[in-house]
C-alpha atoms as a PDB file:
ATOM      1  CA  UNK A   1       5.995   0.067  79.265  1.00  0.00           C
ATOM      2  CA  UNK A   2       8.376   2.942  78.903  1.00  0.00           C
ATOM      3  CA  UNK A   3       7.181   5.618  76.225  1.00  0.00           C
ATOM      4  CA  UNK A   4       8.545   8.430  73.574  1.00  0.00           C
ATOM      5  CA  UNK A   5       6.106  11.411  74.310  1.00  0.00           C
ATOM      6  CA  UNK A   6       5.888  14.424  72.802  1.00  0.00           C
ATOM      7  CA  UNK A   7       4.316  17.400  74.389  1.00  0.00           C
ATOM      8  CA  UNK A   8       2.550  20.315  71.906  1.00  0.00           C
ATOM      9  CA  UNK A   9       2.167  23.197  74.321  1.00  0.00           C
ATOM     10  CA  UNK A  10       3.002  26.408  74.950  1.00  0.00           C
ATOM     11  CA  UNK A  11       6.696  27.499  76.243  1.00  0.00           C
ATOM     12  CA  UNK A  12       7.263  25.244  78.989  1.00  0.00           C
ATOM     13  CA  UNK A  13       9.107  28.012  80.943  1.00  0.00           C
ATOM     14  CA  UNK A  14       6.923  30.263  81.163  1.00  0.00           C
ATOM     15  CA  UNK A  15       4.125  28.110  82.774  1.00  0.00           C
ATOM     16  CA  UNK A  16       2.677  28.737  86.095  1.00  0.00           C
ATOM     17  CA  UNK A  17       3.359  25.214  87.774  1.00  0.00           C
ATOM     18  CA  UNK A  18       0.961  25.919  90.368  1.00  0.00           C
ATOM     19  CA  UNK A  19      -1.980  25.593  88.297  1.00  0.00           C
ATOM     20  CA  UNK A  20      -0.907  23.629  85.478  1.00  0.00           C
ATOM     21  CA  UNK A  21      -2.408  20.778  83.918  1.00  0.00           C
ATOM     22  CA  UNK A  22      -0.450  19.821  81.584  1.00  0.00           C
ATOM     23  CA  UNK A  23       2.813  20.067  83.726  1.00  0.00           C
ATOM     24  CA  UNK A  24       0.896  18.087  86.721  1.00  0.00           C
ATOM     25  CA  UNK A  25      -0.080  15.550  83.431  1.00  0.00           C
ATOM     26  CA  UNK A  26       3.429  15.113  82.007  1.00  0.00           C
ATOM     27  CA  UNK A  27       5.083  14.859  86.002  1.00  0.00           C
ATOM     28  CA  UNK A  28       2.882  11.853  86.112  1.00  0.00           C
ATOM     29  CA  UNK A  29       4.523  10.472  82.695  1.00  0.00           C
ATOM     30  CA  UNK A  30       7.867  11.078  83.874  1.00  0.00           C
ATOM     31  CA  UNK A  31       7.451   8.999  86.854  1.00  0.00           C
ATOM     32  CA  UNK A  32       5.658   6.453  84.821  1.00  0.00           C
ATOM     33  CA  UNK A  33       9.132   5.746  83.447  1.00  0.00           C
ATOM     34  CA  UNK A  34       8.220   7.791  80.222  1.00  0.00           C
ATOM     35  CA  UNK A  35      10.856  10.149  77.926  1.00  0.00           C
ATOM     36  CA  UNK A  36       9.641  13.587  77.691  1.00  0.00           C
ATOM     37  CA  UNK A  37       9.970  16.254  74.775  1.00  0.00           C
ATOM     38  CA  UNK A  38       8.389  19.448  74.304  1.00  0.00           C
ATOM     39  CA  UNK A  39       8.033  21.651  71.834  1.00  0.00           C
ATOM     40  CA  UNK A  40       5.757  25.075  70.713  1.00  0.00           C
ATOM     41  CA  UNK A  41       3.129  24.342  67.677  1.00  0.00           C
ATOM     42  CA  UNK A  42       4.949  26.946  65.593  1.00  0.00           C
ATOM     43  CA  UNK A  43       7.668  24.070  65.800  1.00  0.00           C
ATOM     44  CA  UNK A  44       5.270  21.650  63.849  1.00  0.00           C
ATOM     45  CA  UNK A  45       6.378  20.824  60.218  1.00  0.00           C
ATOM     46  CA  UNK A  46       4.578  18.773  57.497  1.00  0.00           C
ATOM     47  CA  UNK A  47       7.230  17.595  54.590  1.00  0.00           C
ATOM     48  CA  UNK A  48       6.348  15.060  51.925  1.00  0.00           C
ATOM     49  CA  UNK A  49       3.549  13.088  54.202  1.00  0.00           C
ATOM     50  CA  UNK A  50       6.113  13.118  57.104  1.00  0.00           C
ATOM     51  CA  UNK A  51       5.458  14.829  60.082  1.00  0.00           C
ATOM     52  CA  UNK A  52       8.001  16.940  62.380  1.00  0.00           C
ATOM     53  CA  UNK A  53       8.564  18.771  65.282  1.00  0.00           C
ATOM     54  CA  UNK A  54      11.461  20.672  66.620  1.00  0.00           C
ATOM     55  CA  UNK A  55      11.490  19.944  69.903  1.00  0.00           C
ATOM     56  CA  UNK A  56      13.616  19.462  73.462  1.00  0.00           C
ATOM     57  CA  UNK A  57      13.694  16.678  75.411  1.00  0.00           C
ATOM     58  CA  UNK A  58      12.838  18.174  78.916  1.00  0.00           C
ATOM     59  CA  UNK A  59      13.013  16.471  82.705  1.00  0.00           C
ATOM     60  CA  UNK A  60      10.509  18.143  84.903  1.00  0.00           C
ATOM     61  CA  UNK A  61      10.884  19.077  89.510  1.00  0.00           C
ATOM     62  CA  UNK A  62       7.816  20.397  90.913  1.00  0.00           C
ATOM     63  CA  UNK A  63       9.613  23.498  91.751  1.00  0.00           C
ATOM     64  CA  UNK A  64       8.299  26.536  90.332  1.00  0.00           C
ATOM     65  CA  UNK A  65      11.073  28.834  88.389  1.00  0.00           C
ATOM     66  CA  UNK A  66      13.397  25.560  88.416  1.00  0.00           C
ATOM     67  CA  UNK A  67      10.627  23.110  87.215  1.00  0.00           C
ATOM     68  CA  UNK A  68      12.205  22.377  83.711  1.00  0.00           C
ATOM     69  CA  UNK A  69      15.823  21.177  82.603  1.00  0.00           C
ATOM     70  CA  UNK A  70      15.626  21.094  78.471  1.00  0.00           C
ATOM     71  CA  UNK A  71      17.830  19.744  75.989  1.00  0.00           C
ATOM     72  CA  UNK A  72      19.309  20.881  72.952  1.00  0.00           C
ATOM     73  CA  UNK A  73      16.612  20.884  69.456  1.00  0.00           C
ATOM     74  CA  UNK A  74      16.238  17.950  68.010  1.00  0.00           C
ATOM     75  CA  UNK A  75      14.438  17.522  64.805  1.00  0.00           C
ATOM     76  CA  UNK A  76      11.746  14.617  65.761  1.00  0.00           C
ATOM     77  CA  UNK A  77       9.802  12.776  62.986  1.00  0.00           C
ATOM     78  CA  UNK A  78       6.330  12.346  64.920  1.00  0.00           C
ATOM     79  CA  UNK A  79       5.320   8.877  63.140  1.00  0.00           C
ATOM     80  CA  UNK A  80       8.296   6.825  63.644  1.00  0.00           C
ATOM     81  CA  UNK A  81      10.423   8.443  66.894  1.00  0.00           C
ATOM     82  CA  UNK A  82       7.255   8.942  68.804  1.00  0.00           C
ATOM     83  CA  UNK A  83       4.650   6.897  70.231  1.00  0.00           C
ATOM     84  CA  UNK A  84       1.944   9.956  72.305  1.00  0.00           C
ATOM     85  CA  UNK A  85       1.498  13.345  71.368  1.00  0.00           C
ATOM     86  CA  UNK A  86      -0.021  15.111  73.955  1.00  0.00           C
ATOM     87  CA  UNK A  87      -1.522  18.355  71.715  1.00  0.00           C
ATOM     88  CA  UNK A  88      -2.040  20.654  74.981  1.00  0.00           C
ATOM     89  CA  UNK A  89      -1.686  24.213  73.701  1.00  0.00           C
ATOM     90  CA  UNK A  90      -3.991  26.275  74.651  1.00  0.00           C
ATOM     91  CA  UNK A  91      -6.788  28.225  72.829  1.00  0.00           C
ATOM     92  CA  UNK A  92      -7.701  30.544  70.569  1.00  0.00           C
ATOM     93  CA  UNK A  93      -9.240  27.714  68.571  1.00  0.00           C
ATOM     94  CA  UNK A  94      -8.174  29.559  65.680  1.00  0.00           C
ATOM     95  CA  UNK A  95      -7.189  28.513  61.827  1.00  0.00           C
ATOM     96  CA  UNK A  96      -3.107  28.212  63.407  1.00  0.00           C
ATOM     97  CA  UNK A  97      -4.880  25.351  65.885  1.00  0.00           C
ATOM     98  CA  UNK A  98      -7.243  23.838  63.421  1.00  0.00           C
ATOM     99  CA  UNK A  99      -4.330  23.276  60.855  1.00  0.00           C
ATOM    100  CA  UNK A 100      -2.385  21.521  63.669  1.00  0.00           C
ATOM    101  CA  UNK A 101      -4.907  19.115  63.964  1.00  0.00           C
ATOM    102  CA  UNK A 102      -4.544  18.201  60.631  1.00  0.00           C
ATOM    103  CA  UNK A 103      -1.244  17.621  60.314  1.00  0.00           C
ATOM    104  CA  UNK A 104      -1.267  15.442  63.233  1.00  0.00           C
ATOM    105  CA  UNK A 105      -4.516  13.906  62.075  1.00  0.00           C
ATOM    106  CA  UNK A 106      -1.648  12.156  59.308  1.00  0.00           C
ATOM    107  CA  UNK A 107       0.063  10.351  62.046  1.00  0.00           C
ATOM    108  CA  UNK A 108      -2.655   9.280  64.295  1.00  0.00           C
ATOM    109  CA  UNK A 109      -3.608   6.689  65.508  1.00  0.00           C
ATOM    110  CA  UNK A 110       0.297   4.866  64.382  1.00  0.00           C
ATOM    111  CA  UNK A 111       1.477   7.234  66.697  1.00  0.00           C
ATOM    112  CA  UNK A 112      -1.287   7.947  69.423  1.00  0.00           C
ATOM    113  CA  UNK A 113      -2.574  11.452  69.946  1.00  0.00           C
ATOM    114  CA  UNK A 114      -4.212  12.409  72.581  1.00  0.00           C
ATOM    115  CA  UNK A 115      -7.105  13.942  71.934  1.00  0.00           C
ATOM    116  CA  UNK A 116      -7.361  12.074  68.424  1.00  0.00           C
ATOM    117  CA  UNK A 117      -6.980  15.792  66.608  1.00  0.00           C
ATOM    118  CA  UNK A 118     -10.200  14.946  63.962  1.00  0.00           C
ATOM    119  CA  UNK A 119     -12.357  14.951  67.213  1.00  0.00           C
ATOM    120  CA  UNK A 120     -10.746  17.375  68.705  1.00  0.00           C
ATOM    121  CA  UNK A 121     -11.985  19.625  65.333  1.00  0.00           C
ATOM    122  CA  UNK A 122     -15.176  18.162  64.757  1.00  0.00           C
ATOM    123  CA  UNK A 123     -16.093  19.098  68.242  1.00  0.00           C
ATOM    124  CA  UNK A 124     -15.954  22.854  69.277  1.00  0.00           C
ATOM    125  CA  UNK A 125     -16.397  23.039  72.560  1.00  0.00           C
ATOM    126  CA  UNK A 126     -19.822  24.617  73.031  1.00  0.00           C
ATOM    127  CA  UNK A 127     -21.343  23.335  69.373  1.00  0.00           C
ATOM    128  CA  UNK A 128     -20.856  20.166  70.710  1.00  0.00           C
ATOM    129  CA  UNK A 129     -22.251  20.351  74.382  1.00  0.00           C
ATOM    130  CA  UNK A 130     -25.771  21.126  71.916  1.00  0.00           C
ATOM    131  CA  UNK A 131     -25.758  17.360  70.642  1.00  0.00           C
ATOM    132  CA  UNK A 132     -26.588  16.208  74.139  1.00  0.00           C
ATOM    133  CA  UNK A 133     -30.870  16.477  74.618  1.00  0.00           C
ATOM    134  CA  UNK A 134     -31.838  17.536  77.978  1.00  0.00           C
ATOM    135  CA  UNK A 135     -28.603  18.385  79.582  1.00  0.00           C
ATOM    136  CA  UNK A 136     -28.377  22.089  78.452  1.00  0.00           C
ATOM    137  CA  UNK A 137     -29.725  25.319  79.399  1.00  0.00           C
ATOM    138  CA  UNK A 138     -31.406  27.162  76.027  1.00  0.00           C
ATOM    139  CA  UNK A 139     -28.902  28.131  74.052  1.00  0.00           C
ATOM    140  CA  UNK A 140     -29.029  29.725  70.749  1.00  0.00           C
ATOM    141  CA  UNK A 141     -25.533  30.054  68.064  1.00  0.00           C
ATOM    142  CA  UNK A 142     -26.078  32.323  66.030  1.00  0.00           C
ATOM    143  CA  UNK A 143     -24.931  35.184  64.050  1.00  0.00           C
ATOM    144  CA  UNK A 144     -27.779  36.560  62.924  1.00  0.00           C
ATOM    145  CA  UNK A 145     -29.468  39.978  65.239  1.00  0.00           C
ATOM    146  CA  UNK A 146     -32.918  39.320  64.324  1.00  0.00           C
ATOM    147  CA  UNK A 147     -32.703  35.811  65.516  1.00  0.00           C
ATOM    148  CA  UNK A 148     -30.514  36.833  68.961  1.00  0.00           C
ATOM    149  CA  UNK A 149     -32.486  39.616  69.603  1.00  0.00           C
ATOM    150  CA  UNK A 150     -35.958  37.208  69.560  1.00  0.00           C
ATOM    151  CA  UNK A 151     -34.062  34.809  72.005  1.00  0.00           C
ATOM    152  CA  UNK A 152     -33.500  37.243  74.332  1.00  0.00           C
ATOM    153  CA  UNK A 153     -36.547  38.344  74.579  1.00  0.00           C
ATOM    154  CA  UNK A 154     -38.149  34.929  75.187  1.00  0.00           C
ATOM    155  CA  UNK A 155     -35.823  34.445  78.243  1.00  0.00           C
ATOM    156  CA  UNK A 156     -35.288  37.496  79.732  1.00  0.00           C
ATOM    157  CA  UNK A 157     -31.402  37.018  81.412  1.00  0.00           C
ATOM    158  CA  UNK A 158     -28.606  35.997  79.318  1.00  0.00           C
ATOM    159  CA  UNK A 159     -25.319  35.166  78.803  1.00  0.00           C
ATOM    160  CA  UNK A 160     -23.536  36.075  75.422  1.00  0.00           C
ATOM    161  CA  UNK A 161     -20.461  34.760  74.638  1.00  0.00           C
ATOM    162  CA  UNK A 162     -18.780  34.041  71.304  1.00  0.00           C
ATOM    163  CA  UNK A 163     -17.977  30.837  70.022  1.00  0.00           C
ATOM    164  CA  UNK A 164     -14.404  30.165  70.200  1.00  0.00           C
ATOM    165  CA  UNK A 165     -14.027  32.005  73.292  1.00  0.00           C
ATOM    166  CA  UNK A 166     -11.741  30.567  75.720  1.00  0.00           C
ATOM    167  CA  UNK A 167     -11.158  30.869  79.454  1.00  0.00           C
ATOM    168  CA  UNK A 168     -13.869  33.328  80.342  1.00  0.00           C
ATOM    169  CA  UNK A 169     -13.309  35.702  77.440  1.00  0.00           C
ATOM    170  CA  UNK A 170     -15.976  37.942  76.186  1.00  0.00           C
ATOM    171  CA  UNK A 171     -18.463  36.513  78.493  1.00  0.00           C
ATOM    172  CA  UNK A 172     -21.303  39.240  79.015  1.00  0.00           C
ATOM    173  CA  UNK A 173     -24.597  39.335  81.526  1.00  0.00           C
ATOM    174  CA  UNK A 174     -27.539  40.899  79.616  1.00  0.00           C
ATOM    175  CA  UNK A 175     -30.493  41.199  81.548  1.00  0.00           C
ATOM    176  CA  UNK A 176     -33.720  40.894  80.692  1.00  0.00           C
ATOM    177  CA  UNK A 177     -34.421  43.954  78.049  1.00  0.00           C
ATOM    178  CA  UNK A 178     -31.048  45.422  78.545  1.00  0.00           C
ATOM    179  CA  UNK A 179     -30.755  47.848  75.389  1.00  0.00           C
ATOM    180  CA  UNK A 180     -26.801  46.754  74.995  1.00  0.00           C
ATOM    181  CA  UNK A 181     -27.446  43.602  72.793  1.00  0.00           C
ATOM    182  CA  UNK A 182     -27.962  45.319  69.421  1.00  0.00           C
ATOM    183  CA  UNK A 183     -24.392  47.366  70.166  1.00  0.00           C
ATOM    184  CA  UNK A 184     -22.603  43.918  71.276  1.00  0.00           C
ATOM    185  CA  UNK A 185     -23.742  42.583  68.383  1.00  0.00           C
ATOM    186  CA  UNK A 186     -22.278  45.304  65.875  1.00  0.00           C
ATOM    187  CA  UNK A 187     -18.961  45.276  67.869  1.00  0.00           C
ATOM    188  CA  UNK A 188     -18.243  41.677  67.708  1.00  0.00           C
ATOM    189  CA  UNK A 189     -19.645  41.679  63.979  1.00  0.00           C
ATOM    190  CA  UNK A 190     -16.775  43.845  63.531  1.00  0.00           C
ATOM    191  CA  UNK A 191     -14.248  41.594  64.624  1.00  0.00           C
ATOM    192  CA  UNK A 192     -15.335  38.572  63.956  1.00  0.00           C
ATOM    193  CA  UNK A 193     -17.033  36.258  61.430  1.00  0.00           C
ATOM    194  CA  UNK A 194     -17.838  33.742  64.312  1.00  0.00           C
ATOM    195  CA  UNK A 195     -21.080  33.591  65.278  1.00  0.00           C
ATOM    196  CA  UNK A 196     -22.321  34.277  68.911  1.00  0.00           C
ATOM    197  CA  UNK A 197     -23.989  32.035  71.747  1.00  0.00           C
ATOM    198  CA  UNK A 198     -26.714  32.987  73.436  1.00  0.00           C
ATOM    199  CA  UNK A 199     -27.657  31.469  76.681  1.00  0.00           C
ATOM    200  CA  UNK A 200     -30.332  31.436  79.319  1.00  0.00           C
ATOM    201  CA  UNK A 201     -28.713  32.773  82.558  1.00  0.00           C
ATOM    202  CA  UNK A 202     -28.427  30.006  84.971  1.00  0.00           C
ATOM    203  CA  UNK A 203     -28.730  31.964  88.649  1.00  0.00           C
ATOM    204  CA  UNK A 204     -27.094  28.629  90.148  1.00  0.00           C
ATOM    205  CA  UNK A 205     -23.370  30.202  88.567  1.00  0.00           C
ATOM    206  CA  UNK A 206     -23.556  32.052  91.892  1.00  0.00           C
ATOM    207  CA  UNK A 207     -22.585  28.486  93.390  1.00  0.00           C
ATOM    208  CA  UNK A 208     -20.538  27.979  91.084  1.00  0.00           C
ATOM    209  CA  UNK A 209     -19.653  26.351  88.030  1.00  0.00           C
ATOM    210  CA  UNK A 210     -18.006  22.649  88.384  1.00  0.00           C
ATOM    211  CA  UNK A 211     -15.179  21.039  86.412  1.00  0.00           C
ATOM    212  CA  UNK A 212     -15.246  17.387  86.123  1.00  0.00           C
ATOM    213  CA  UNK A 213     -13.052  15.569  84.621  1.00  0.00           C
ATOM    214  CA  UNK A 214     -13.217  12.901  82.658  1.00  0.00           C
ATOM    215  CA  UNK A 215     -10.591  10.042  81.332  1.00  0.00           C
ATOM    216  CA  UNK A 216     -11.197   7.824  78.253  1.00  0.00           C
ATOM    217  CA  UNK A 217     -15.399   8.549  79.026  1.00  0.00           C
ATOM    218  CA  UNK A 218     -15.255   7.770  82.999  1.00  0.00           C
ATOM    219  CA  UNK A 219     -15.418  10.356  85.487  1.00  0.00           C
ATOM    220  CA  UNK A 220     -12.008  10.930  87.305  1.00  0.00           C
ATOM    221  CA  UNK A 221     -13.336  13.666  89.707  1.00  0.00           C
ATOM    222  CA  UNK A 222     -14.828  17.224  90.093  1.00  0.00           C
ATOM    223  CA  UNK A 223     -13.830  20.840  91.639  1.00  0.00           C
ATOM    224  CA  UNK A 224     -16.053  23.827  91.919  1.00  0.00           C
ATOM    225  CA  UNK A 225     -15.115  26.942  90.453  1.00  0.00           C
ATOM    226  CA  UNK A 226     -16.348  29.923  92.366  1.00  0.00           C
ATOM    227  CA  UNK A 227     -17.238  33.329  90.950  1.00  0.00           C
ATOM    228  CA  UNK A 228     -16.241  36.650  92.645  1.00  0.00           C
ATOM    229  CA  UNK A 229     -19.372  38.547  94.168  1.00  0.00           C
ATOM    230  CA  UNK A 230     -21.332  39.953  91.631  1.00  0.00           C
ATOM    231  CA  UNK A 231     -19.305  38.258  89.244  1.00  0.00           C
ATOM    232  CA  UNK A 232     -20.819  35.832  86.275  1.00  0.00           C
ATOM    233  CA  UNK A 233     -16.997  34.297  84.983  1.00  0.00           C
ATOM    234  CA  UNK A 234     -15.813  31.692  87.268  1.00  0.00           C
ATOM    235  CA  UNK A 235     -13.185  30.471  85.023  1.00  0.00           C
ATOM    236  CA  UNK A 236     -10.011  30.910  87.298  1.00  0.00           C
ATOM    237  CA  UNK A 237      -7.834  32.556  85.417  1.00  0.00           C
ATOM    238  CA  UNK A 238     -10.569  35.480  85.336  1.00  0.00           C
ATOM    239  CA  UNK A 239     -10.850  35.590  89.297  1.00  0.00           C
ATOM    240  CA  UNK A 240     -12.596  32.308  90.177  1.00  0.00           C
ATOM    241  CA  UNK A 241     -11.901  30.501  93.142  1.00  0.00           C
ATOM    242  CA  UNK A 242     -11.156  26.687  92.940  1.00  0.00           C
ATOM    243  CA  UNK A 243     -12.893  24.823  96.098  1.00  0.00           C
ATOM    244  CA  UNK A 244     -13.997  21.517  97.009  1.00  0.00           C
ATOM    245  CA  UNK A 245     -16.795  19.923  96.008  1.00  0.00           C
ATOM    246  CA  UNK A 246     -19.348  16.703  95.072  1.00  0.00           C
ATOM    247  CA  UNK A 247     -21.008  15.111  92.471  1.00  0.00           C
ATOM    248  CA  UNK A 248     -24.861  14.904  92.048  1.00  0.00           C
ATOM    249  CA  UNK A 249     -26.885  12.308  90.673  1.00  0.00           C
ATOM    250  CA  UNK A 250     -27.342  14.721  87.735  1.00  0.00           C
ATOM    251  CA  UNK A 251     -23.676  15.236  87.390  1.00  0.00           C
ATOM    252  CA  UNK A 252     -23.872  11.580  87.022  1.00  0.00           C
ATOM    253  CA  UNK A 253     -26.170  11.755  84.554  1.00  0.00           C
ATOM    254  CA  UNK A 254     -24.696  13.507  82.426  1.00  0.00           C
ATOM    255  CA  UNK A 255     -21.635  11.926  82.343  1.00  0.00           C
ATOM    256  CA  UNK A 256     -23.240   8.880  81.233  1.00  0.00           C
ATOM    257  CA  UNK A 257     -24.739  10.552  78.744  1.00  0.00           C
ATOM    258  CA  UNK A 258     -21.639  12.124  77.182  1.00  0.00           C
ATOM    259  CA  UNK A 259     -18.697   9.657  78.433  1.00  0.00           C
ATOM    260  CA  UNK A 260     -19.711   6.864  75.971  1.00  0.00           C
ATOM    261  CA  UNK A 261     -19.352   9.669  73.304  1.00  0.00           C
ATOM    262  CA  UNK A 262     -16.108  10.353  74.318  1.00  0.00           C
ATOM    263  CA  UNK A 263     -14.554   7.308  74.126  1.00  0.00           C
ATOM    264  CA  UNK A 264     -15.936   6.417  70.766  1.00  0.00           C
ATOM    265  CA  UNK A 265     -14.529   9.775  69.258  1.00  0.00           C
ATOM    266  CA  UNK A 266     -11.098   8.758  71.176  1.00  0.00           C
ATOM    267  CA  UNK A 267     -11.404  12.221  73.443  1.00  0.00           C
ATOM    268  CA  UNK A 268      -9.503  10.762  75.820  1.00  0.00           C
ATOM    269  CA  UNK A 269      -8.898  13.930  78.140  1.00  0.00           C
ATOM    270  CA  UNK A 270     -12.020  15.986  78.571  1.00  0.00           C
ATOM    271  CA  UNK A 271     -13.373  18.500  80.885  1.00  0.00           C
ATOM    272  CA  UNK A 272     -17.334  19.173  81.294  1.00  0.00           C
ATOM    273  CA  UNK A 273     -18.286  22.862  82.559  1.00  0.00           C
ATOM    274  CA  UNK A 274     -21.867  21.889  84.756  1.00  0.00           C
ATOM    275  CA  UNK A 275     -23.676  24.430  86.065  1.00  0.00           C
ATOM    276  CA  UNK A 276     -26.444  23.593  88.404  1.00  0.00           C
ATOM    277  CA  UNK A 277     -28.335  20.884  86.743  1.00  0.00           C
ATOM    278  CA  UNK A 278     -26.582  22.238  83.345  1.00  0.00           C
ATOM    279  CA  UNK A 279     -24.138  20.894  80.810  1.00  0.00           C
ATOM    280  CA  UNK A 280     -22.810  24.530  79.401  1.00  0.00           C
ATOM    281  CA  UNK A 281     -19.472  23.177  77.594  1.00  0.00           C
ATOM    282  CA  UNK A 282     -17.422  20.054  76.697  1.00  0.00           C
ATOM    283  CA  UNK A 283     -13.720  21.540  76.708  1.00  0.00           C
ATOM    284  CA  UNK A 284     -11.799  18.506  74.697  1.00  0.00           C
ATOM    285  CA  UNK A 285      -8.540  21.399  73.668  1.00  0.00           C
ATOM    286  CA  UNK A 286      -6.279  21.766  76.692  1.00  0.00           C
ATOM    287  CA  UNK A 287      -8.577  21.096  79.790  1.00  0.00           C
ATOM    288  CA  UNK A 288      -7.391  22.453  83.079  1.00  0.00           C
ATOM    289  CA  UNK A 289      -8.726  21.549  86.899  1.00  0.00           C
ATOM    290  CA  UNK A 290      -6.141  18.475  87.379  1.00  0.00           C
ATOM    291  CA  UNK A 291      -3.923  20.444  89.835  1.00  0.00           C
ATOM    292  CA  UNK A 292      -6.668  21.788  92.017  1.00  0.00           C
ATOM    293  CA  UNK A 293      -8.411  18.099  91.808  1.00  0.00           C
ATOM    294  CA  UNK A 294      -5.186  16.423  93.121  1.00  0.00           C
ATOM    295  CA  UNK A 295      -4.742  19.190  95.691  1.00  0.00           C
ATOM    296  CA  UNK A 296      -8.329  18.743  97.534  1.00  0.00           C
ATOM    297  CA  UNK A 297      -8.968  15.371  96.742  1.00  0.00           C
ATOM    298  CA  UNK A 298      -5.583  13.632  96.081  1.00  0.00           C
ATOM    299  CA  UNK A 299      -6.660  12.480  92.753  1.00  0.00           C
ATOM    300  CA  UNK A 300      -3.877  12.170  90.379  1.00  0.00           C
ATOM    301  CA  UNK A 301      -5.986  12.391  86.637  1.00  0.00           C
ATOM    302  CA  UNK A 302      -2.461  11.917  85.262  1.00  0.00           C
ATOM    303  CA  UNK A 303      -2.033   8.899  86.683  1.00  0.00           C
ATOM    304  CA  UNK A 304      -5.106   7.315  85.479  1.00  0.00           C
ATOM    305  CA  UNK A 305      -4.774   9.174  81.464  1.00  0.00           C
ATOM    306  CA  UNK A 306      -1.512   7.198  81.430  1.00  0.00           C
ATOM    307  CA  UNK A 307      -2.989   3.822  82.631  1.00  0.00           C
ATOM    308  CA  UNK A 308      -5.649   4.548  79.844  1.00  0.00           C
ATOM    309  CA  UNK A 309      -2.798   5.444  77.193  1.00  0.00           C
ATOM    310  CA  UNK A 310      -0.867   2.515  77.969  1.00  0.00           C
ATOM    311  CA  UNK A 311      -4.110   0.361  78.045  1.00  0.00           C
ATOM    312  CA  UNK A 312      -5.335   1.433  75.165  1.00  0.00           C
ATOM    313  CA  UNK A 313      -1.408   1.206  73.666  1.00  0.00           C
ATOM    314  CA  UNK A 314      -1.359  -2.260  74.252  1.00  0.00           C
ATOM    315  CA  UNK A 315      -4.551  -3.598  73.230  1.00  0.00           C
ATOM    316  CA  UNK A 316      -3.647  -1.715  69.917  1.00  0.00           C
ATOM    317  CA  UNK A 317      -0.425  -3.610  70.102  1.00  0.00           C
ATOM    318  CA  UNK A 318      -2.268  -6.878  70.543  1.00  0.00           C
END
C-alpha cells in the first residue's frame, strides 16, 4: 500500500532531527513506500466545503542540517489528493490550533487524520487525564482563588500549572503554606482567561516522570524523563534527561484503563505522562519520546502507527 501523506507541522527545516518525533514518524513513512508533503498550519485553507493546503512535497536523510530536500508549492486539496494527514504541530493549544481541527474535522475520516481532530479538541490534555477514576493524583482546575487557595491547603505541596500549558511551561512548586499562591494567581489572571490546575506534589517526580507511548490504544513502549537536581520539570526540552526504563504493573494498568478509550475516540498517536503510580496527562497534540524510545530500546513507534494506519486504511476500504 503506497500512500499520499500530508504532514501539518511546523517548518520542517528548522527541526532538531535529533529529538524529533515527527521527523523519526514520517522517516518511517518514507520507507514504507509512502509520498511525503509538508506544509505549516498557516498554509491551511477552507474554500466552499473544500479543504487546502499549500504545501511541498519533501524526501527526508537522517542527517541533521541536510535532513530535508522540498519541492516547489503545490496547492493540495486535502479530501481528494490525500489519503493521511498527520496534524503534528506543536502547542500552544490555542484558538489558531482549535480552528485547525475544525477544518480538518470536514475531511476526516474520507481522508484519514491522525489524531481524528474532534478528539483531538474534545480532549485537552490534562481535562481529560481527570475522566480516568483512580489513576490520578488530586487535582483541582480551576479558576477561581477561593477554591485554589482551599486545595492547597488540604494538601500541603503542589504543583500549579495552567491548562494549556505545553512542554513544561509555567509549571510552579508551591509548598505547603507558601504565601506566593494568591500573587500567581493575580499574574496569570492577568494574562489569561484559562483556568489553572492544581495538583498534589508527587515526591516520586524526583525519579522521574515516564513517557509511554501508545499506538491505536496498545502500549508501544516507555522512556523515563529525568529532572535536574532540585528541579520539578522533567519535560526535556526544559532540562530533563531521557533514560531507560520499565513498565510496572500499574503502568499496565493504566494503560488498560485508558487505551480502549483511545481507540474508540480514533487517538491513534498518544503519549501518557505517569508519575509514580500517577496518570498526570494524556498528550494526544504532537507527542514526543519516539526518538529516545527507538534509541534505548530499538523500538520504531513509526513503524507500528503506519501498520495501524494502513490496517485501519484497509479495513475502511473493505
Amino acid at each position: 500500500m503506497s500512500l499520499r501523506v500530508a504532514v501539518q507541522m511546523d517548518p520542517i527545516e528548522k527541526i532538531n532531527i535529533a529529538g524529533d518525533t515527527t521527523f523519526l514518524l514520517m522517516l518511517a513513512a518514507q520507507a514504507r513506500g509512502h509520498q511525503l508533503w509538508a506544509y505549516d498550519p498557516q498554509h491551511l485553507s477552507l474554500e466552499d466545503g473544500k479543504v487546502f493546503a499549500r504545501a511541498r512535497q519533501v524526501s527526508l536523510r537522517n542527517i541533521q542540517g541536510d535532513h530535508v530536500t522540498a519541492g516547489e508549492f503545490e496547492t493540495l486539496n486535502l479530501g481528494e489528493d490525500i489519503d493521511v494527514v498527520l496534524m503534528r504541530q506543536d502547542p500552544p493549544f490555542d484558538i489558531a490550533y482549535i480552528t485547525a481541527t475544525y477544518i480538518l474535522e470536514t475531511i476526516h475520516p474520507k481522508t484519514l487524520v491522525v489524531n481524528d481532530p474532534a478528539a483531538v479538541r474534545d480532549s485537552p490534555e490534562k481535562l481529560f487525564a481527570t475522566r480516568f477514576e483512580g489513576v490520578q493524583p488530586p487535582t483541582l482546575i480551576s479558576a477561581d482563588p477561593v477554591a485554589l487557595r482551599d486545595f492547597h491547603a488540604r494538601h500541603g505541596d503542589v504543583i500549579l500549572k495552567p491548562l494549556h500549558g505545553a512542554a513544561g511551561s509555567g509549571i510552579i512548586k508551591l509548598t505547603a503554606g507558601d504565601r506566593n499562591l494568591d500573587a500567581l494567581i493575580e499574574l496569570h489572571a492577568s494574562i489569561s482567561r484559562e483556568p489553572l490546575v492544581l495538583q498534589k506534589y508527587i515526591p516520586a517526580v524526583s525519579q522521574g516522570d515516564k513517557r509511554i507511548i501508545l499506538v491505536d490504544g496498545e502500549v508501544v513502549g516507555v522512556i523515563n524523563r529525568v529532572p535536574e537536581k532540585d528541579a520539578v520539570r522533567s519535560n526535556l526540552r526544559v532540562g530533563g534527561t531521557a533514560v531507560p526504563t520499565t513498565l510496572t504493573e500499574r503502568d499496565l494498568e493504566i494503560c488498560a484503563k485508558v487505551g480502549p478509550v483511545l481507540r474508540e475516540k480514533g487517538l491513534m498517536f498518544v503519549g501518557l505522562d505517569v508519575i509514580g503510580d500517577y496518570l498526570t496527562e494524556i498528550n494526544v497534540t504532537s507527542p514526543t519520546g519516539a526518538v529516545q524510545l527507538k534509541t534505548f530500546e530499538n523500538i520504531d513507534a513509526g513503524e507500528h502507527l503506519w501498520q495501524a494506519i494502513e490496517q485501519k486504511l484497509s479495513t475502511n476500504k473493505a
